[in-house]
Protein backbone atom coordinates (compact mmCIF):
# COMPACT_ATOMS: atom_id res chain seq x y z
CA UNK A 1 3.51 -90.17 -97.97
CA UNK A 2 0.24 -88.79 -97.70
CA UNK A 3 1.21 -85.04 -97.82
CA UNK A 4 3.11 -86.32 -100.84
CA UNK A 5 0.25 -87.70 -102.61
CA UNK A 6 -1.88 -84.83 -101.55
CA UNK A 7 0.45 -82.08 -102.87
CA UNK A 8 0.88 -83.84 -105.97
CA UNK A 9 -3.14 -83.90 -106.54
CA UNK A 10 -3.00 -80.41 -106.06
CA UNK A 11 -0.58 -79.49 -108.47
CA UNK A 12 -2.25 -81.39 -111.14
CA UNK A 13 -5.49 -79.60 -110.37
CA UNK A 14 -3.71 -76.49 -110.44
CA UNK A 15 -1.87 -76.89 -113.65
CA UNK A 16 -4.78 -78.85 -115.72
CA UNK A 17 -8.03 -76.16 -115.10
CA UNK A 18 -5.92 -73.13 -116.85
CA UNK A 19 -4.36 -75.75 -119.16
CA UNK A 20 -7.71 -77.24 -120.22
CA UNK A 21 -8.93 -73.73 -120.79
CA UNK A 22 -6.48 -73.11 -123.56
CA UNK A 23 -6.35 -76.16 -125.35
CA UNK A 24 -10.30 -76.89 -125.73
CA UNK A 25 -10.79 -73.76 -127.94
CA UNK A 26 -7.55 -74.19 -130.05
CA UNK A 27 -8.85 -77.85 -130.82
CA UNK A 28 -11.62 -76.31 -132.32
CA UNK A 29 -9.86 -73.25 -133.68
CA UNK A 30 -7.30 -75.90 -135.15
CA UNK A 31 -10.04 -78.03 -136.86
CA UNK A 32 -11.78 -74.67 -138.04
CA UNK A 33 -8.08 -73.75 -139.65
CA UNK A 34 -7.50 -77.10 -141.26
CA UNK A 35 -10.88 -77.19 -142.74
CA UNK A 36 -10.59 -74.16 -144.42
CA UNK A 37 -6.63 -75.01 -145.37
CA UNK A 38 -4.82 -72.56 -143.67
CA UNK A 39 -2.86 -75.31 -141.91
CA UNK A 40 -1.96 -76.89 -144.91
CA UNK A 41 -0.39 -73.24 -146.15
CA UNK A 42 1.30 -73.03 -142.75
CA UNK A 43 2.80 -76.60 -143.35
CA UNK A 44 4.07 -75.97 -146.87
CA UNK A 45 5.78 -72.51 -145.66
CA UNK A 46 7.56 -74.37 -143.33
CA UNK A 47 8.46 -77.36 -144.94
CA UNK A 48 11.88 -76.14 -146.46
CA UNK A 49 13.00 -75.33 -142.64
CA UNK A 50 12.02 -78.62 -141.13
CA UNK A 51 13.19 -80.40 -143.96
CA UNK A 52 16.36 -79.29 -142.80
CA UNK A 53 15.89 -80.47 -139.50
CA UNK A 54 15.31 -83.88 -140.89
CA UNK A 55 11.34 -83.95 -140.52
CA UNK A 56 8.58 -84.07 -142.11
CA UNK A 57 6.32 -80.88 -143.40
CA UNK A 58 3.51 -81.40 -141.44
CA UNK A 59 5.41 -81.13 -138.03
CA UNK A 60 6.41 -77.44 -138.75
CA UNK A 61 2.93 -76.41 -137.46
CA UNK A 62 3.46 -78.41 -134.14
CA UNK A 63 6.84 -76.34 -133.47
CA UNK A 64 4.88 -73.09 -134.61
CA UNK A 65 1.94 -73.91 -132.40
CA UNK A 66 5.06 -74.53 -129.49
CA UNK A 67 6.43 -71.17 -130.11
CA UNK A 68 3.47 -69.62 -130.47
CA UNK A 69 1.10 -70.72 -127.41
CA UNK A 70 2.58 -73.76 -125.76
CA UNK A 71 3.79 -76.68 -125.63
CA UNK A 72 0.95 -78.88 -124.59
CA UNK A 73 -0.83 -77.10 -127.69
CA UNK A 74 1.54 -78.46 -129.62
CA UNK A 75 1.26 -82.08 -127.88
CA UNK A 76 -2.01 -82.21 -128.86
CA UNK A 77 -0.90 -81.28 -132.70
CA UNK A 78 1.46 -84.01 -132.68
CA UNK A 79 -1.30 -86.72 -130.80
CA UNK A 80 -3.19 -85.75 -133.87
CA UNK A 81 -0.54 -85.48 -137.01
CA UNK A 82 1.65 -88.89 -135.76
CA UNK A 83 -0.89 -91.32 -136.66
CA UNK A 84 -0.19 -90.27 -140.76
CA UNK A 85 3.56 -90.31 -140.16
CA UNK A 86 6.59 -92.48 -140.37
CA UNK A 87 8.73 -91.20 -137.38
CA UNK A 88 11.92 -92.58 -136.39
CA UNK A 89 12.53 -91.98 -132.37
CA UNK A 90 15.31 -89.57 -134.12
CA UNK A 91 12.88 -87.71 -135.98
CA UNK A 92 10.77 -87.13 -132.60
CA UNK A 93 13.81 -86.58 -130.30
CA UNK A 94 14.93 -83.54 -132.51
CA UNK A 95 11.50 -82.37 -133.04
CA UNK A 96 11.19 -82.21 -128.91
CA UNK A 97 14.60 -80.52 -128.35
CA UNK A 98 13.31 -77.81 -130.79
CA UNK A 99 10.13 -77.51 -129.20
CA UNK A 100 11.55 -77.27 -125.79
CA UNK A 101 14.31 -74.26 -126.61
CA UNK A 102 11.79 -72.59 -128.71
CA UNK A 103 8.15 -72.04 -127.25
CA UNK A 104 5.67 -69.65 -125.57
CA UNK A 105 8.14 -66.92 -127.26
CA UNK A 106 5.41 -64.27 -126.84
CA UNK A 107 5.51 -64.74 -122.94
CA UNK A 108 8.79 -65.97 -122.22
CA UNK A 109 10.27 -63.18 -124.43
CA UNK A 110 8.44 -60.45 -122.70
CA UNK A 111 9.31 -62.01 -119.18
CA UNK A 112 13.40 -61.46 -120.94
CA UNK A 113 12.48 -57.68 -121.92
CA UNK A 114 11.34 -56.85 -118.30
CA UNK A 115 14.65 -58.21 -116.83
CA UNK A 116 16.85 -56.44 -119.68
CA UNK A 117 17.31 -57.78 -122.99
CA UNK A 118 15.79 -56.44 -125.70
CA UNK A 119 12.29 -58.75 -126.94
CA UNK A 120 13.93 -59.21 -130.37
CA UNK A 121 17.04 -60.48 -128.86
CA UNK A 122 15.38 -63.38 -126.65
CA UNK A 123 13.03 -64.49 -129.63
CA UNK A 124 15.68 -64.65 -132.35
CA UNK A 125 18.35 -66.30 -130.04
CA UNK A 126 15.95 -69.25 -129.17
CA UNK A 127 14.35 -69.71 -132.50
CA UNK A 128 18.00 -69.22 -134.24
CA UNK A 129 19.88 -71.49 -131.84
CA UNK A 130 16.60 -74.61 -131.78
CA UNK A 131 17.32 -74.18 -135.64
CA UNK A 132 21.00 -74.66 -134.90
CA UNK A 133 20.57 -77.74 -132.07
CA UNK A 134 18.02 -79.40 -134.23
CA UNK A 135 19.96 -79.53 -137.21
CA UNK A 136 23.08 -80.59 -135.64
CA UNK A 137 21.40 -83.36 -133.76
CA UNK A 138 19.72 -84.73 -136.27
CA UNK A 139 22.91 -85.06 -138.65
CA UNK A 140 24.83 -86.65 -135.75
CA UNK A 141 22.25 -89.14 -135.06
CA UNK A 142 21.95 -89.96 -139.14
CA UNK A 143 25.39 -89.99 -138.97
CA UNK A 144 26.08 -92.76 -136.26
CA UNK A 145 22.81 -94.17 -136.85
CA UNK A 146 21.53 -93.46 -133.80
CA UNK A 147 17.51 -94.16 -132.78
CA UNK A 148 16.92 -94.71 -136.47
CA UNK A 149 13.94 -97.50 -135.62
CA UNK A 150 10.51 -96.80 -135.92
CA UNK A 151 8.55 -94.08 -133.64
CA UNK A 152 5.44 -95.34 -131.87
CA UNK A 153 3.64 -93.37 -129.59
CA UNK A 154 2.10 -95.02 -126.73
CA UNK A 155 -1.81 -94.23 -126.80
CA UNK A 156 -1.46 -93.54 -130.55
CA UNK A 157 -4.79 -93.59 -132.38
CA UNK A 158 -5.15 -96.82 -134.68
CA UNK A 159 -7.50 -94.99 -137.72
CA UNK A 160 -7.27 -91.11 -138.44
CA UNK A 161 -10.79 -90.40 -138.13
CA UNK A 162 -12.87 -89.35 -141.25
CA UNK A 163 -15.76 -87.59 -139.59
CA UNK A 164 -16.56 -85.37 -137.00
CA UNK A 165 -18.06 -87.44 -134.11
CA UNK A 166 -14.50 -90.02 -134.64
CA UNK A 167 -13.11 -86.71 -134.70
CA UNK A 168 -14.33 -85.49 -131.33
CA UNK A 169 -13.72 -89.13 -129.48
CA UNK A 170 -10.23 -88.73 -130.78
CA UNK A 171 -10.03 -85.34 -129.19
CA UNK A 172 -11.64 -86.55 -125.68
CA UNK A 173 -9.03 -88.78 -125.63
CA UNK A 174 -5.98 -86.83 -126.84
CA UNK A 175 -7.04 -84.85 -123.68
CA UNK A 176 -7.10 -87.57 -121.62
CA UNK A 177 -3.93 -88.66 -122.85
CA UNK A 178 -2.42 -85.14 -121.99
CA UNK A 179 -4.01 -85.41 -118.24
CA UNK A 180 -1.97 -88.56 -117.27
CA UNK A 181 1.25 -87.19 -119.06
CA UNK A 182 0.96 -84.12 -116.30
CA UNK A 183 -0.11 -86.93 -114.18
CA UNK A 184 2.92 -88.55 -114.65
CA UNK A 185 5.16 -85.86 -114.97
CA UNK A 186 3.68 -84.29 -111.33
CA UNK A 187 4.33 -87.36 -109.66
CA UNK A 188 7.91 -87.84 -111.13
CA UNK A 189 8.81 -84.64 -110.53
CA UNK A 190 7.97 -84.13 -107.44
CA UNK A 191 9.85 -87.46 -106.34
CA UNK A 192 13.02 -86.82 -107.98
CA UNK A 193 12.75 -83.50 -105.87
CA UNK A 194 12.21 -85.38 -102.86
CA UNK A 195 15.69 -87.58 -103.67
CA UNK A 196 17.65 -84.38 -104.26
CA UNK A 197 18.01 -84.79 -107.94
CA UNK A 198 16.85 -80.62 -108.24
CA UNK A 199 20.41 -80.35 -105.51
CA UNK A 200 22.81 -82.89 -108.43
CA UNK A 201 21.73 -80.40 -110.70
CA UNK A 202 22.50 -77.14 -109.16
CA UNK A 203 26.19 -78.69 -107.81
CA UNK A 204 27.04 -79.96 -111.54
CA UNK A 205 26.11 -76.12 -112.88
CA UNK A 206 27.63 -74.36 -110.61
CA UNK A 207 30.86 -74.66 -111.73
CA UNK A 208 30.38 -73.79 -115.48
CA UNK A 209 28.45 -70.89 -114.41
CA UNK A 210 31.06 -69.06 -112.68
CA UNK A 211 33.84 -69.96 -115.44
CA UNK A 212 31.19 -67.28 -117.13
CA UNK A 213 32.32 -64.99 -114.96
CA UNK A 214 28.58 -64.64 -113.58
CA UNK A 215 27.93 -63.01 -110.56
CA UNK A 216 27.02 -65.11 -107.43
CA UNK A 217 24.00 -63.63 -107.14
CA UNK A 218 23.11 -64.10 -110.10
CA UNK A 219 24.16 -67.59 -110.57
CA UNK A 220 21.24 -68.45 -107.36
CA UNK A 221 18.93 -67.10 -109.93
CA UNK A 222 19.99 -69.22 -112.56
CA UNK A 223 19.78 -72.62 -110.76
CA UNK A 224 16.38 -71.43 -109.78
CA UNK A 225 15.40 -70.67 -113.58
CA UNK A 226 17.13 -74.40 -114.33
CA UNK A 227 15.00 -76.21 -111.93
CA UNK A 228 11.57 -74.32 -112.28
CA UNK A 229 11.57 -72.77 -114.75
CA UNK A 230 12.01 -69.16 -116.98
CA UNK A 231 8.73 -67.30 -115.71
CA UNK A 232 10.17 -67.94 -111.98
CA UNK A 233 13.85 -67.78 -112.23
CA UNK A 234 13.10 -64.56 -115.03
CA UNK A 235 10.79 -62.62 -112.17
CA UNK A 236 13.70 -62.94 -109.95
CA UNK A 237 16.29 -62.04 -112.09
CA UNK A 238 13.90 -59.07 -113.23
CA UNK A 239 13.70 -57.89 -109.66
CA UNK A 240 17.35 -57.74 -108.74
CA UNK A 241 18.29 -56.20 -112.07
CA UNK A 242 16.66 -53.35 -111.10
CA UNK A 243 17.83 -53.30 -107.87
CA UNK A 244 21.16 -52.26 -109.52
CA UNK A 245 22.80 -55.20 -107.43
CA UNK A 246 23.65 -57.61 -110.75
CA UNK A 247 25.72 -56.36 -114.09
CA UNK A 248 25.09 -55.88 -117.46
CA UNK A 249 26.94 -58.71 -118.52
CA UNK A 250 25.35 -61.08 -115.86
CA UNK A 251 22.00 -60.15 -117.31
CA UNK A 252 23.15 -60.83 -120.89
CA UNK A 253 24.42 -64.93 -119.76
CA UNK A 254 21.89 -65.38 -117.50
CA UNK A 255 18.66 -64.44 -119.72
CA UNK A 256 20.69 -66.44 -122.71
CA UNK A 257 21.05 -69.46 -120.77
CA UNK A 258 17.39 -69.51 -119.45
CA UNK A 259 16.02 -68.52 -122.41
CA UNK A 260 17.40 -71.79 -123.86
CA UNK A 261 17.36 -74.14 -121.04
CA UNK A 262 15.09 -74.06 -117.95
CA UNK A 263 13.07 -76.01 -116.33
CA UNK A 264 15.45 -78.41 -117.37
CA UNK A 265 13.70 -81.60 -115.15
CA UNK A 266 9.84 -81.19 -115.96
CA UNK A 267 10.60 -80.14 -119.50
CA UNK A 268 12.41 -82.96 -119.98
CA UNK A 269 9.87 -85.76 -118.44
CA UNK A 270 7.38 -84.11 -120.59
CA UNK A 271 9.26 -84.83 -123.84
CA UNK A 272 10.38 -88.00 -122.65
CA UNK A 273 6.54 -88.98 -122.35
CA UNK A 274 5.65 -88.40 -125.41
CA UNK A 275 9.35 -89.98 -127.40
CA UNK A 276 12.14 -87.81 -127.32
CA UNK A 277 15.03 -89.44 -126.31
CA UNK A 278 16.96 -88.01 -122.97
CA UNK A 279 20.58 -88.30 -125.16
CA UNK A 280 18.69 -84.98 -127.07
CA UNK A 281 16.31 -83.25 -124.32
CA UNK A 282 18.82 -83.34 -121.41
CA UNK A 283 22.69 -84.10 -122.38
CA UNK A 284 22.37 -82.45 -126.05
CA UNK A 285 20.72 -79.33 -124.75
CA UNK A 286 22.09 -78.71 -121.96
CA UNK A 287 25.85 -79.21 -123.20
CA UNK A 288 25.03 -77.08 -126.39
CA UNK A 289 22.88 -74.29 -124.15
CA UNK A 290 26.38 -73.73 -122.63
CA UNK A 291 28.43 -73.65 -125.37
CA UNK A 292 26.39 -71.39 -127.17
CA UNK A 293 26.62 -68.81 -124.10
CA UNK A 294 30.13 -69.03 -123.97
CA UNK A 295 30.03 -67.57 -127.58
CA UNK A 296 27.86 -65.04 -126.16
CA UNK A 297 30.09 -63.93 -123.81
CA UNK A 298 33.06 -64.01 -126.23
CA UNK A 299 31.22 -61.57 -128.57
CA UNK A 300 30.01 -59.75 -125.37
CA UNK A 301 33.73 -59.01 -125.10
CA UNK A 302 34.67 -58.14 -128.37
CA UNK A 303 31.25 -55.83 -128.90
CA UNK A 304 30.16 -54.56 -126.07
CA UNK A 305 29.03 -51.42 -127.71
CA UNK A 306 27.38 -53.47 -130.49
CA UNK A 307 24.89 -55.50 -127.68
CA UNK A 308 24.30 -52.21 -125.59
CA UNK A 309 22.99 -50.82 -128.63
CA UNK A 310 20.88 -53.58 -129.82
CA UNK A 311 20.57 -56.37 -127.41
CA UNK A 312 20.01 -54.46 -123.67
CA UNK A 313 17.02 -52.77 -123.21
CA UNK A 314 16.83 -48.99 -122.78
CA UNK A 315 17.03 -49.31 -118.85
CA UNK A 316 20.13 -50.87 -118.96
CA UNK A 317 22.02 -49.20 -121.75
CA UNK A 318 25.15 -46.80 -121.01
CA UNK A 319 24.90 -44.21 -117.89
CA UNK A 320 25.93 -41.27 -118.12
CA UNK A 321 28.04 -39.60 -115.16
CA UNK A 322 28.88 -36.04 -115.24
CA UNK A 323 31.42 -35.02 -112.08
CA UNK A 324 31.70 -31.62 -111.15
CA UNK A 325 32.85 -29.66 -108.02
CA UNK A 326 30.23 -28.09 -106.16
CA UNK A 327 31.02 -24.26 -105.20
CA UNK A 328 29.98 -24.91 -101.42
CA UNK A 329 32.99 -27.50 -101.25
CA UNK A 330 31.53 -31.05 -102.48
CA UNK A 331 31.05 -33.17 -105.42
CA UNK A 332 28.04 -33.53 -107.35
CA UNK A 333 27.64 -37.01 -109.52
CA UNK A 334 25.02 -36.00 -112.01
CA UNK A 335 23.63 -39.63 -113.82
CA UNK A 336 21.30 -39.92 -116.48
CA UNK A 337 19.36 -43.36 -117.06
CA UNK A 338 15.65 -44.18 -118.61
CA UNK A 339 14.64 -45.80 -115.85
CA UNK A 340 13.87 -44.58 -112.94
CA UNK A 341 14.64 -47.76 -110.61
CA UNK A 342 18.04 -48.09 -112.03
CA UNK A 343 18.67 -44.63 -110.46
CA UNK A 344 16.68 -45.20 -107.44
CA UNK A 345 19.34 -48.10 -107.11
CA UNK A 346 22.36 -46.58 -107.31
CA UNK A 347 21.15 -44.28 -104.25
CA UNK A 348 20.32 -46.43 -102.29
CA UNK A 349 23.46 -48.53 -103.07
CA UNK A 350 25.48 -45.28 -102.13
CA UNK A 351 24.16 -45.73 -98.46
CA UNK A 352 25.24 -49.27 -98.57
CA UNK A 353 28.88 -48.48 -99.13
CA UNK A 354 31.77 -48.37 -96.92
CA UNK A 355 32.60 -44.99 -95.54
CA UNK A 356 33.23 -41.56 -96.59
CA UNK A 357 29.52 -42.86 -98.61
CA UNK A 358 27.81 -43.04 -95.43
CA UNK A 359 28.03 -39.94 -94.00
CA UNK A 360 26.83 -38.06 -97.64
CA UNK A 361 23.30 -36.90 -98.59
CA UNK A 362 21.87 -38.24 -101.58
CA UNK A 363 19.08 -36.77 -103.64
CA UNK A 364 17.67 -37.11 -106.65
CA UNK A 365 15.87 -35.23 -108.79
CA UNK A 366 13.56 -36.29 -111.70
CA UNK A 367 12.47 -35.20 -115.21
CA UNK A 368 9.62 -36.13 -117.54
CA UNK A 369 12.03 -36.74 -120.44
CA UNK A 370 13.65 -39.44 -118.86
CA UNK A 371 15.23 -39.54 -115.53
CA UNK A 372 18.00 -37.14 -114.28
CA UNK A 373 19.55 -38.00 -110.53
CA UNK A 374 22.23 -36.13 -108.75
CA UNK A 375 23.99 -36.78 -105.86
CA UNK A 376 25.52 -34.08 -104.00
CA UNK A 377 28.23 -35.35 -101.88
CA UNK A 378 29.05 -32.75 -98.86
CA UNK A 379 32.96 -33.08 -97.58
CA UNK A 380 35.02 -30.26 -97.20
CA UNK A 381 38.28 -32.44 -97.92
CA UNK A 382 36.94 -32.09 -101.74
CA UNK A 383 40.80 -33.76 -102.45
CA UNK A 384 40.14 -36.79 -100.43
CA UNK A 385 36.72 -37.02 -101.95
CA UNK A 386 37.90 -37.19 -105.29
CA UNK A 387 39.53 -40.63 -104.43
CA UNK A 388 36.59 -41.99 -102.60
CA UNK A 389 33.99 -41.62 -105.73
CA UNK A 390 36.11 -43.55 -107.93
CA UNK A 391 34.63 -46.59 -106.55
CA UNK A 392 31.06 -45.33 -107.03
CA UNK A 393 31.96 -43.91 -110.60
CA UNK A 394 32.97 -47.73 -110.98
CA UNK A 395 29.91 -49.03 -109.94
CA UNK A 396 28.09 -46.97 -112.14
CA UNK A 397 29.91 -47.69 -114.99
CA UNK A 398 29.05 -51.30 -114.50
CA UNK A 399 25.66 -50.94 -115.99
């Protein structure tokens, strides 16, 4: 119990002193931007969008600040804005769900472009698709008349300050406010690990993932992403992509489905904390995360050449394999790719393979204007080679 409690402590430190660093300034940067009224202008750009959503103007700058820096930069926002609102727990349940399939784009995307997809790809998809989620949720809880009473938040402020030392009190303890949320959400966390919730979750996945037709492999990377989170589960999956050792198509669902759900248990204890309702951030998301990457991989299908155009990034676009027969009795298997790991890969791959692969020499050789590798494969049988670098002509086709 003690090693709990002590690891626990820990984290918190860990996560509040680079947290703290970021949101102290952009209080002040925030204050400095709605003085001058350049939050108001943000507001009324955005107002036709969240409208549609079912919310009110003024929250479009807390799902901008979310997508644009974080999202306990935007819990601070929405500490501040609430108090001048009338929220139903509806209202706040879609805004949350939003927020949480659509923030830190600038990082997360870039994280996405390193393991494959293109940056524009991963920003539009999660921005598009919260759009999508939001605006379906909120019509089928108006519908039913679901969570239609009144929003409170817990440590709300009573008066919306008028001048700048209220101001400042308010802000000391919006930030105290956002310490015991990761106080809470530490602690909760880390017990629901401890009862094997983070194991329910991976067994209940598992399943849908592979009706994907994801790799194995890559489906362990996923789960990981799920429970942790994108920048973890997205460094892994950015590793064995270049490895060579998981497909084009893998990379394509598995980046989707991260980029709209991960760190699918502390995300969700976060926006629990502050009102969203778990009907929205946990059953809503996750069921609609997967349906939406089922469409994915139905258009994957039907336009393959369409998303390795404009979805994969250059690494991971077409290969090309030129066969010819070498005059001292081999084959050589001449492969062009823009990066030079992806061809490093395949090599070493080649020695992995079941034999005639073993006993051949690779080598590669290496150009400024992008990559060129051959492999010279000695047999005299040249015949019976012929058959055996199908496979690896298969493999490399795969990418």
């Amino acid at each position: 119990m003690n090693k709990f409690f002590k690891n626990s402590l820990l984290e918190i430190k860990d996560i509040c002193i680079p947290l703290y660093k970021i949101l102290i300034p952009f209080i002040f940067v925030i204050k400095i931007l709605e003085e001058i009224g350049i939050v108001k202008i943000i507001s009324n750009f955005f107002e036709p969008i969240v409208q549609l959503l079912g919310l009110p103007a003024e929250l479009g700058i807390v799902w901008v600040t979310a997508i644009i820096i974080n999202v306990y930069a935007a819990i601070i926002l929405f500490i501040n804005i609430v108090p001048s609102l009338d929220l139903t727990v509806a209202q706040v349940t879609v805004l949350t769900l939003v927020i949480l399939i659509a923030h830190n784009i600038l990082v997360e995307s870039a994280i996405s472009r390193a393991a494959g997809v293109s940056f524009s790809y991963a920003s539009i998809l999660r921005i598009g698709i919260a759009f999508l989620a939001g605006f379906i949720l909120y019509r089928i809880y108006f519908y039913f008349g679901f969570l239609q009473e009144k929003f409170s938040l817990v440590l709300e402020q009573r008066v919306i300050a008028t001048d700048y030392y209220s101001w400042m009190l308010g802000q000391v303890e919006n930030l105290i406010y956002v310490f015991f949320i990761i106080c809470i959400l530490v602690f909760s966390l880390n017990f629901l690990k401890k009862i094997g919730v983070e194991n329910l979750i991976k067994k209940l996945l598992k399943t849908p993932l592979k009706l994907m037709g994801i790799s194995s492999s890559a489906i362990n990377i996923i789960i990981v992403g799920l429970t942790i989170g994108l920048q973890f589960g997205g460094g892994l999956l950015i590793k064995e992509a270049k490895s060579g050792s998981i497909n084009k198509q893998s990379i394509l669902l598995s980046l989707s489905l991260l980029n709209l759900v991960h760190a699918v248990i502390e995300d969700t204890i976060l926006m629990m904390i502050i009102g969203g309702h778990i009907s929205g951030v946990l059953f809503f998301r996750i069921i609609f995360s997967l349906l939406i990457v089922f469409l994915i991989l139905f258009l994957y299908k039907k336009f393959q050449g369409l998303f390795n155009k404009l979805v994969f990034e250059a690494a991971f676009k077409a290969v090309t394999v030129d066969t010819r027969i070498c005059c001292h009795g081999g084959i050589a298997v001449r492969i062009r790719a823009e990066h030079q790991l992806h061809v490093l890969g395949l090599f070493l791959q080649v020695g992995q393979l079941d034999d005639p692969f073993r006993s051949f020499a690779p080598r590669s050789r290496l150009r400024v204007n992008g990559i060129i590798g051959a492999l010279v494969l000695r047999e005299r049988n040249v015949e019976g080679l012929l058959c055996s670098v199908e496979p690896l002509l298969d493999h490399i086709g795969s990418f």
